[in-house]
Protein backbone atom coordinates (compact mmCIF):
# COMPACT_ATOMS: atom_id res chain seq x y z
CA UNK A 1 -8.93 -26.59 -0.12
CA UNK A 2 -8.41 -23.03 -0.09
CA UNK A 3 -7.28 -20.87 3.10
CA UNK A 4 -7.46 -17.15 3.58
CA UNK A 5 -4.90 -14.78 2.46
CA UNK A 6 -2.26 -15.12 5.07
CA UNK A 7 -1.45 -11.15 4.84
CA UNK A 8 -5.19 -10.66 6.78
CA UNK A 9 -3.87 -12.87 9.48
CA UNK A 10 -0.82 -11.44 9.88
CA UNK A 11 -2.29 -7.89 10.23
CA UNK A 12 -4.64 -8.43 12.16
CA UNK A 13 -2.57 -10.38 14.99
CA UNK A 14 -0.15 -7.88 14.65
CA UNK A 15 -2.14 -4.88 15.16
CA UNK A 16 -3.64 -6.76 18.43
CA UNK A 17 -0.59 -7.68 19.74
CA UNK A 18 0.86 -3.86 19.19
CA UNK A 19 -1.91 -2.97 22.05
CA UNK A 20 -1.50 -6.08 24.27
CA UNK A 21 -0.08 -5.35 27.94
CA UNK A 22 -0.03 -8.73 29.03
CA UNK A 23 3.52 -9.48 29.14
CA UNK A 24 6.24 -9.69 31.84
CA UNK A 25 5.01 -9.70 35.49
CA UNK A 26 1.12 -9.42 34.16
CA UNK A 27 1.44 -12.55 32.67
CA UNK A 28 0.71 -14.26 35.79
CA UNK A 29 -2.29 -11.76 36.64
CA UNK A 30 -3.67 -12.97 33.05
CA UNK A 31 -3.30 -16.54 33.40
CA UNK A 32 -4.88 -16.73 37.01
CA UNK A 33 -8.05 -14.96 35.22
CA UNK A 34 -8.35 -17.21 33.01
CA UNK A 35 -8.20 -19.97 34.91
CA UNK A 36 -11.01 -18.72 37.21
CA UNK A 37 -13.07 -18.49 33.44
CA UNK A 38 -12.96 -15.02 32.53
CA UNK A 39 -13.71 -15.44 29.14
CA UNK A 40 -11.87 -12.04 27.64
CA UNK A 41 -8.86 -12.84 29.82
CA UNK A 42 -8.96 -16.81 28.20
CA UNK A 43 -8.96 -14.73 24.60
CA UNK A 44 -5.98 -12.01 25.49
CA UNK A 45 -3.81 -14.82 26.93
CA UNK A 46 -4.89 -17.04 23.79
CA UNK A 47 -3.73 -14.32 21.88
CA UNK A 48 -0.40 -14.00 23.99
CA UNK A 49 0.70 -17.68 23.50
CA UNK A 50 -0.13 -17.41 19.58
CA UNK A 51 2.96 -14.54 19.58
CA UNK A 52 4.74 -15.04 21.81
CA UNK A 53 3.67 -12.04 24.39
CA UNK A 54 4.95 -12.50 27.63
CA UNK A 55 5.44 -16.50 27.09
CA UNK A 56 6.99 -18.26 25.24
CA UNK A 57 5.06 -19.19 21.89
CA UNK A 58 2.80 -21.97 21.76
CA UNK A 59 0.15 -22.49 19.31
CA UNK A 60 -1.47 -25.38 21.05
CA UNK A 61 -2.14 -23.62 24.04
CA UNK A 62 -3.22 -20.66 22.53
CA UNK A 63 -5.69 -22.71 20.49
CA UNK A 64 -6.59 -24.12 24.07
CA UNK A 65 -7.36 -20.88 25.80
CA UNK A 66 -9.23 -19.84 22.73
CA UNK A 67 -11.87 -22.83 22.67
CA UNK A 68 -12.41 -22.36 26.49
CA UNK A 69 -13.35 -18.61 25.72
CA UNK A 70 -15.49 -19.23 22.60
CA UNK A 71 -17.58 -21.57 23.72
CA UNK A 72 -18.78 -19.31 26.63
CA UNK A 73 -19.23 -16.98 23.60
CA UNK A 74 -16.68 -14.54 23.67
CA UNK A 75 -17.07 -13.09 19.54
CA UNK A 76 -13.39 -12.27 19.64
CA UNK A 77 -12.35 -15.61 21.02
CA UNK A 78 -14.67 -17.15 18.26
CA UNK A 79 -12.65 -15.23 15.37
CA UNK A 80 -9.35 -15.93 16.68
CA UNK A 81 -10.13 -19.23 16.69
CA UNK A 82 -11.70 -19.78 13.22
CA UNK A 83 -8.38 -18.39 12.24
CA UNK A 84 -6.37 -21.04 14.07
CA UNK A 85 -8.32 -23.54 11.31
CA UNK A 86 -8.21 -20.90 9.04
CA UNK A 87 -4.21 -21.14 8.81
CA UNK A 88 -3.29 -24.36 10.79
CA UNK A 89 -2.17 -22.57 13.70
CA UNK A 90 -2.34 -25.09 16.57
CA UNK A 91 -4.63 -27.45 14.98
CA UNK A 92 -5.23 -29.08 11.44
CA UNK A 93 -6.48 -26.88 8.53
CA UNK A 94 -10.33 -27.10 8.49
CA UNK A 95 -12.18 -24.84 6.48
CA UNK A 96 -15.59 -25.83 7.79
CA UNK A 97 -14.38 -25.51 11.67
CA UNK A 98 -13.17 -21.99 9.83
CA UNK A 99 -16.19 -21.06 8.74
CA UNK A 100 -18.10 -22.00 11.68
CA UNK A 101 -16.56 -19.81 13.91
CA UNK A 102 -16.34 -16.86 12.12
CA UNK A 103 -20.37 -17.46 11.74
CA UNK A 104 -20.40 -17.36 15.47
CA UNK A 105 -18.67 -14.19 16.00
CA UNK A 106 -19.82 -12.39 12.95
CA UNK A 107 -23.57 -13.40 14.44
CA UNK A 108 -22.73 -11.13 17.42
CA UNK A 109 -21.54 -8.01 15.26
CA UNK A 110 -17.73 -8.79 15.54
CA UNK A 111 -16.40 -6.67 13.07
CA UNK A 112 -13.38 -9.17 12.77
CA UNK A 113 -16.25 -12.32 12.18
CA UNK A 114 -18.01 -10.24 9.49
CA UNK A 115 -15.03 -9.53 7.50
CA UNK A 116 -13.58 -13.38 7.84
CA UNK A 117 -16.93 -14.55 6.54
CA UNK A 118 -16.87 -12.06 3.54
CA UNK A 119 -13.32 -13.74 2.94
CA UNK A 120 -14.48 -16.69 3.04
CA UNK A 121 -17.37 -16.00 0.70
CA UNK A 122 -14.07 -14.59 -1.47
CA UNK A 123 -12.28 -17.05 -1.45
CA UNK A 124 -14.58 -19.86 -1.51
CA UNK A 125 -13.38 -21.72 2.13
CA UNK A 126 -15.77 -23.23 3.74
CA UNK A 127 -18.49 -22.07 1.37
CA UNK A 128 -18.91 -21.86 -2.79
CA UNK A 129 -17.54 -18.50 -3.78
CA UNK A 130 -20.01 -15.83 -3.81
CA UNK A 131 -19.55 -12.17 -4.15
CA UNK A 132 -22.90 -10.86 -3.40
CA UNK A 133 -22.48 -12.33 -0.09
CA UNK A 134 -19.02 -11.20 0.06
CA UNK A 135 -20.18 -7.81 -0.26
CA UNK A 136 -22.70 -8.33 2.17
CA UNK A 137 -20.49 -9.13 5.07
CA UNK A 138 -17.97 -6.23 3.90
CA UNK A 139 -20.96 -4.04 4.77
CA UNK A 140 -21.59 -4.93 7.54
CA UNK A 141 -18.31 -5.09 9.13
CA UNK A 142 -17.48 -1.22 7.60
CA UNK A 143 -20.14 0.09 9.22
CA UNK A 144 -18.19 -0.82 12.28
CA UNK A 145 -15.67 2.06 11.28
CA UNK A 146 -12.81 0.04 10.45
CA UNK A 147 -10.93 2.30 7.46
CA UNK A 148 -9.56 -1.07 5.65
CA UNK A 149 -12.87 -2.75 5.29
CA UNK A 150 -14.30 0.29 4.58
CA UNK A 151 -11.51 0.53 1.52
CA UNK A 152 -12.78 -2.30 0.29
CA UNK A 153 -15.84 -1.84 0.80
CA UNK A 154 -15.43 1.39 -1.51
CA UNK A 155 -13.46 -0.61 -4.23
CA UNK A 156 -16.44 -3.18 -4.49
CA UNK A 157 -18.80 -0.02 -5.11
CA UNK A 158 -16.06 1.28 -7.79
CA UNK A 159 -15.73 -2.03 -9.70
CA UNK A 160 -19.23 -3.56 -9.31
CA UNK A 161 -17.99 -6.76 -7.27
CA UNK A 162 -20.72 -8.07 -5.37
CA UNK A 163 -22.59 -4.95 -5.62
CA UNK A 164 -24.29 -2.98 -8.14
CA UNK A 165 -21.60 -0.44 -9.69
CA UNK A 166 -21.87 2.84 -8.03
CA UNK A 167 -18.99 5.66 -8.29
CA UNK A 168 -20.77 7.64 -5.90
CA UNK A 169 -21.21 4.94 -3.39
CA UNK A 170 -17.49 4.24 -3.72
CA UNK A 171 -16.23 7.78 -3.24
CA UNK A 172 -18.38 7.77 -0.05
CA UNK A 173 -16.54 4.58 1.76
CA UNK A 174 -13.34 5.98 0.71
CA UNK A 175 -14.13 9.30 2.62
CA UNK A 176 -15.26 7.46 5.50
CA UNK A 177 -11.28 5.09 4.72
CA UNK A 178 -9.67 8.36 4.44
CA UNK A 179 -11.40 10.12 8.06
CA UNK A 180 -9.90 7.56 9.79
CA UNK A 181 -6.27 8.26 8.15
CA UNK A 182 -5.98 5.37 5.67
CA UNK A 183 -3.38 6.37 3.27
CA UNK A 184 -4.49 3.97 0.47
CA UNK A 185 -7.96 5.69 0.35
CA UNK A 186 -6.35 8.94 0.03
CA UNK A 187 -5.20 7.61 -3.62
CA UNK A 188 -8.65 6.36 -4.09
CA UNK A 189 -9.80 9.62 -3.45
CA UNK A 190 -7.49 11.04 -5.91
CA UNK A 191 -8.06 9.03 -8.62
CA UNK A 192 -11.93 9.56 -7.93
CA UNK A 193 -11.06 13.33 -8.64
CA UNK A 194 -8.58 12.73 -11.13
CA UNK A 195 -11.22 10.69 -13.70
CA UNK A 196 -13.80 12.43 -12.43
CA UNK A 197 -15.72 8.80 -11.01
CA UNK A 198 -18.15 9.62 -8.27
CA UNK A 199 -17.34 13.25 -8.19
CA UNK A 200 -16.67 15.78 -10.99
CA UNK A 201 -12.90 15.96 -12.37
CA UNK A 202 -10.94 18.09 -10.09
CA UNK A 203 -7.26 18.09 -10.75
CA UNK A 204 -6.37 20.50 -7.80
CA UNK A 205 -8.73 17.85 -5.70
CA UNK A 206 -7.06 15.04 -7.13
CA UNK A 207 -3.54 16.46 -6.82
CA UNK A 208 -4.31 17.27 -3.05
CA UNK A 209 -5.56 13.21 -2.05
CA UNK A 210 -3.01 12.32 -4.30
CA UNK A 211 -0.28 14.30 -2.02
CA UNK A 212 -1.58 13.29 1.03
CA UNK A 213 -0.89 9.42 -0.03
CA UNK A 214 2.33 10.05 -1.19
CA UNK A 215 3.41 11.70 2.16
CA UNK A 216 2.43 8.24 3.59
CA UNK A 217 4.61 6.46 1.22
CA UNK A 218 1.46 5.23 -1.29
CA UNK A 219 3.66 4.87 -4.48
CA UNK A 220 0.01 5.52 -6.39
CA UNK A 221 0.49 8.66 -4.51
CA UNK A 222 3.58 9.53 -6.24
CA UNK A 223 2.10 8.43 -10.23
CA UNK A 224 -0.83 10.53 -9.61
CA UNK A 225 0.91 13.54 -8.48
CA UNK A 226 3.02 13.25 -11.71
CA UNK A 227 -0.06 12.66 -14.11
CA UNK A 228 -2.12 15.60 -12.19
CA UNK A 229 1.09 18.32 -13.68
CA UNK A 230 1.03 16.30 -16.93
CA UNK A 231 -2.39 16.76 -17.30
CA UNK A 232 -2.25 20.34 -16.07
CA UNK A 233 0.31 21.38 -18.43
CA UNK A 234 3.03 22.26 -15.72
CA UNK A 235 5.75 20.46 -17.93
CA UNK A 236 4.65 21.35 -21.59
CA UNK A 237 6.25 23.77 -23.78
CA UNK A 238 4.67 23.55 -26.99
CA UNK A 239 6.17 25.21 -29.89
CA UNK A 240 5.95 24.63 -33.47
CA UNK A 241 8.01 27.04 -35.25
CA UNK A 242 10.40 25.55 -37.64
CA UNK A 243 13.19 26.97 -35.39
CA UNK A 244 11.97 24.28 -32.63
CA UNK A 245 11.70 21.56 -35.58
CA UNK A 246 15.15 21.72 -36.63
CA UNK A 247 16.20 22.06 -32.93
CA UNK A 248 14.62 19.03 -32.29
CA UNK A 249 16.33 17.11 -35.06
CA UNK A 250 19.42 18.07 -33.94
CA UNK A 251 19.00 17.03 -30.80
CA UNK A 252 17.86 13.33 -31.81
CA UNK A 253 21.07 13.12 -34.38
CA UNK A 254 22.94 13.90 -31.39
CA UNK A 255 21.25 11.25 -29.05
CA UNK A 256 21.62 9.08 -32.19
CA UNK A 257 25.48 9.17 -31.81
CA UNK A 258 25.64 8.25 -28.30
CA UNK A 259 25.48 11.58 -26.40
CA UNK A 260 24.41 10.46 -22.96
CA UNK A 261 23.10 13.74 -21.70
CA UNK A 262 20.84 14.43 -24.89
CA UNK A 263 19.72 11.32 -24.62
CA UNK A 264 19.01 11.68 -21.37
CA UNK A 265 17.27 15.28 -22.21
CA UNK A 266 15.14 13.86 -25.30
CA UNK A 267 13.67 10.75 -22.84
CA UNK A 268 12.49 13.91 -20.88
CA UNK A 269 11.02 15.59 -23.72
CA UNK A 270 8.90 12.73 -24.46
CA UNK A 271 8.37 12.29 -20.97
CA UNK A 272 6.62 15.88 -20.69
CA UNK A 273 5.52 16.52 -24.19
CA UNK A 274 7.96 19.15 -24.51
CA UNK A 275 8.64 19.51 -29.05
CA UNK A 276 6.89 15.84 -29.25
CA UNK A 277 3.94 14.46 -28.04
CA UNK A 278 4.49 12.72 -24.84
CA UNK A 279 5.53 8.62 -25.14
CA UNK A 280 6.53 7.37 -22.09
CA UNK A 281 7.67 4.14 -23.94
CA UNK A 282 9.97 6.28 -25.91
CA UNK A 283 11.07 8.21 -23.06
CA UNK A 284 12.03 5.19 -21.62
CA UNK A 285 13.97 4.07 -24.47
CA UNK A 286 16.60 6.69 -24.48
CA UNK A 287 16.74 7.17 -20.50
CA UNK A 288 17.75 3.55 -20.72
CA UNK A 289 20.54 4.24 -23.61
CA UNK A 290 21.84 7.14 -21.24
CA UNK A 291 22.14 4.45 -18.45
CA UNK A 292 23.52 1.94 -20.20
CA UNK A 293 26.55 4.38 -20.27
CA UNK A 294 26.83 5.01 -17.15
CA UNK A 295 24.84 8.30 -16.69
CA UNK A 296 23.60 8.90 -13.21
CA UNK A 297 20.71 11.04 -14.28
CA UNK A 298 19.89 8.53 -17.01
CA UNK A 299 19.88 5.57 -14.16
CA UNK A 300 17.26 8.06 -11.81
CA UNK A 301 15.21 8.40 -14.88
CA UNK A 302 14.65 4.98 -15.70
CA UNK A 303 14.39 4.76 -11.76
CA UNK A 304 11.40 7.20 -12.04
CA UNK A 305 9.37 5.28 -14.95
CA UNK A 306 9.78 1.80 -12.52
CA UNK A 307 8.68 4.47 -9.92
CA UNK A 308 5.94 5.73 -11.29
CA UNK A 309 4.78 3.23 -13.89
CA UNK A 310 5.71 4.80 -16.77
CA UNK A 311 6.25 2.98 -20.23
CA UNK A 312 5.98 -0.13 -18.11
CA UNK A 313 4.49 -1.91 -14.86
CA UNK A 314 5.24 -0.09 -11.58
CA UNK A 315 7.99 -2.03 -9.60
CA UNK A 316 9.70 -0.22 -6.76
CA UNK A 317 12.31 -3.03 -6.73
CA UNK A 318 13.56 -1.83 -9.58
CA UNK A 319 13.26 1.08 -8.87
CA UNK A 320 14.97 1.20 -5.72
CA UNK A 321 18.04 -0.39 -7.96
CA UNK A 322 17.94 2.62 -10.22
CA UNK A 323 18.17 5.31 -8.00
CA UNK A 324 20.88 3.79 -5.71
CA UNK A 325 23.00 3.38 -8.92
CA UNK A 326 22.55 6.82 -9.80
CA UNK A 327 22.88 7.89 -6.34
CA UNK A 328 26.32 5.98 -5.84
CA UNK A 329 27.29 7.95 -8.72
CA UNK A 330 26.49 11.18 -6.98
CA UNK A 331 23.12 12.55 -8.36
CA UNK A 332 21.73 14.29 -5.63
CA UNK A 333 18.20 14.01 -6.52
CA UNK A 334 18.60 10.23 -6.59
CA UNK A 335 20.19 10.09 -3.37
CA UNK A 336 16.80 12.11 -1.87
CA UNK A 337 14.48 9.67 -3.71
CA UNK A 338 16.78 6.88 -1.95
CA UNK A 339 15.48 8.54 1.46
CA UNK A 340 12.17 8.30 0.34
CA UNK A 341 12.47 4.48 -0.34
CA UNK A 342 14.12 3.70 2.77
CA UNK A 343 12.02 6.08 4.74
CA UNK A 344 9.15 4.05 3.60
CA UNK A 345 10.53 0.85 2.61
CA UNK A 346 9.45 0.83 -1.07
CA UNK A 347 11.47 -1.60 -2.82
CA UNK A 348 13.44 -2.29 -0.03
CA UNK A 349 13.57 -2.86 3.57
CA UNK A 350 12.63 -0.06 5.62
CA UNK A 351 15.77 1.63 7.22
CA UNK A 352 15.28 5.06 9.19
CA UNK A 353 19.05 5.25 9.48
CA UNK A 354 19.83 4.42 6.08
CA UNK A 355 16.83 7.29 5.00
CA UNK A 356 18.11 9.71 7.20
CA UNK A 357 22.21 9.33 5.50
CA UNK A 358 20.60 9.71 2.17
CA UNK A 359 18.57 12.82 3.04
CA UNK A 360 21.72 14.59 4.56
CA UNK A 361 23.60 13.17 1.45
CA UNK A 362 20.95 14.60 -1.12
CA UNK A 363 20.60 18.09 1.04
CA UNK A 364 24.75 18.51 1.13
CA UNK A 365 24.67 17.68 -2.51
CA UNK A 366 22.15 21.11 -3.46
CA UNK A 367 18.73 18.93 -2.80
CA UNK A 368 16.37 21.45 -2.40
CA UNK A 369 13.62 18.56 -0.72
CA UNK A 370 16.33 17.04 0.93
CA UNK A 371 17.25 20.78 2.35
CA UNK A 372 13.74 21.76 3.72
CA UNK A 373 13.42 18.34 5.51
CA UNK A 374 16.40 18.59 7.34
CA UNK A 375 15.05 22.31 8.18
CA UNK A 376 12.08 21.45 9.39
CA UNK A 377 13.42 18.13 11.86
């Protein structure tokens, strides 16, 4: 039997719970109101017992409270409750129960129902798998203004899932995601403008959605960014005289003997296209020779291709690893992009502290970022 993706779940009670008030001395205010039937004061105290707001945890109950309130129809009562079966929260996993009560409240234009029934149709709970109807229920709960459904909403327009493809279609949910501040549509956005899908190619347009997604921590942020001044030519320095031929085999015997820093400089050359045509798997190569030695800027460069993706899958994990070995060995630019991880907790926990050592470490050690950040706190 298949469930729905926990992550949803988890979301979605935490974001309620953020704006809950019921807890200490209201507590008793709540319960009394739900004992004389009030059906959104059943849900909210439901909702209170399922985390642990105000009383002590108790999935039971809050199953309890949420039966008495969807059956007098309460649509939010009615989702929180097809969740319960959903996830086995209080009562025995039942993907038909499930399915019936997100039916319930998605039949009374609960946002919450619509989407649950479009992840059911996803993930085949309750029902056979099917994406047309999937797409369906996205719809309808994005039109509710929700900037996540609408995301996907947009990606199911972009990749023809459900839905006929249509670029257009997609770039216009991902506005819609992006008005309401979600930071992963901004990097939809950018790679709409970036490959020119929906919209006509606009690097400057790209480079700006792109930007905005980084400053919220989007690593896709960060990758597009990068391939925006590839693209561009920002980095590239063509030349082809022999002069810059026999420079450049100089440079590789060097790198060839073990030289660390023109290893180190020749990764970068490939990395930009600067004498050779860019190969990010060959940049990678030689950052990774540099770091094997024990060269901090060779350990943030191989931090930067896990970072951004290049020559290989992205993984912030490793690149996280990377950039605090570099930065332990005193490369200031590592120790600012060791901010930026813990600041947003890519590839490792987020730690505001622990970001704001490494920014005053980076700025102390001639960061120029790290610098104008501390200026402008």
């Amino acid at each position: 039997m298949k469930t729905l993706t926990n992550v949803v779940f988890v979301a979605l009670m935490a974001a309620v719970l953020a704006g809950c008030i019921y807890s200490g001395g209201n507590i008793a205010h709540l319960q009394r109101a739900a004992e004389r039937g009030d059906s959104a004061a059943q849900c909210d105290l439901g909702i209170c017992y399922l985390g642990g707001t105000g009383v002590e945890s108790n999935e039971v109950e809050a199953v309890k409270w949420f039966r008495m309130s969807a059956e007098q129809g309460n649509s939010d009562a009615q989702c929180w409750l097809g969740w319960c079966y959903a996830h086995g929260n209080g009562v025995e996993v039942d993907a038909d129960e499930a399915l019936k009560w997100f039916v319930l409240s998605a039949g009374q234009d609960n946002a919450d129902g619509q989407y649950s029934v479009a992840l059911c149709f996803v993930s085949g709970m309750g029902v056979e798998s099917n994406a047309n109807e999937a797409a369906k229920w996205f719809a309808k709960a994005a039109e509710h203004g929700y900037d996540w459904m609408q995301l996907e909403l947009g990606d199911r327009y972009s990749l023809g899932k459900g839905v006929e493809k249509n670029p257009t279609e997609a770039v216009r949910w991902y506005l819609k995601a992006a008005e309401g501040g979600y930071a992963d549509a901004f990097a939809r956005l950018g790679g709409c403008y970036y490959e020119g899908n929906g919209v006509e190619s606009n690097l400057e347009e790209a480079k700006k959605w792109y930007g905005k997604a980084a400053e919220n921590g989007v690593l896709d942020g960060f990758r597009g960014m990068f391939l925006c001044d590839l693209t561009s030519g920002v980095y590239s320095h063509k030349d082809d005289s022999n002069e810059a031929a026999e420079a450049m085999a100089r440079l590789k015997a060097s790198a060839e003997d073990g030289d660390a820093a023109v290893q180190c400089e020749l990764g970068e050359r490939y990395t930009y296209g600067n004498g050779v045509d860019v190969n990010f798997a060959e940049a990678l190569k030689w950052f990774r020779k540099a770091a094997d030695q024990g060269f901090a800027h060779g350990q943030l460069n191989v931090g930067w291709c896990y970072f951004l993706g290049l020559g290989m899958e992205v993984d912030a994990v490793e690149a996280a690893k990377w950039f605090r070995k570099a930065a332990e060995s005193g490369d200031p630019d590592a120790q600012f992009m060791m901010h930026v991880c813990c600041n947003y907790g890519l590839g490792l926990d987020k730690d505001v502290a622990e970001a704001d050592k490494w920014l005053r470490v980076a700025a102390g050690n001639g960061n120029r970022d790290a610098a104008a950040l501390l200026d402008n706190l």
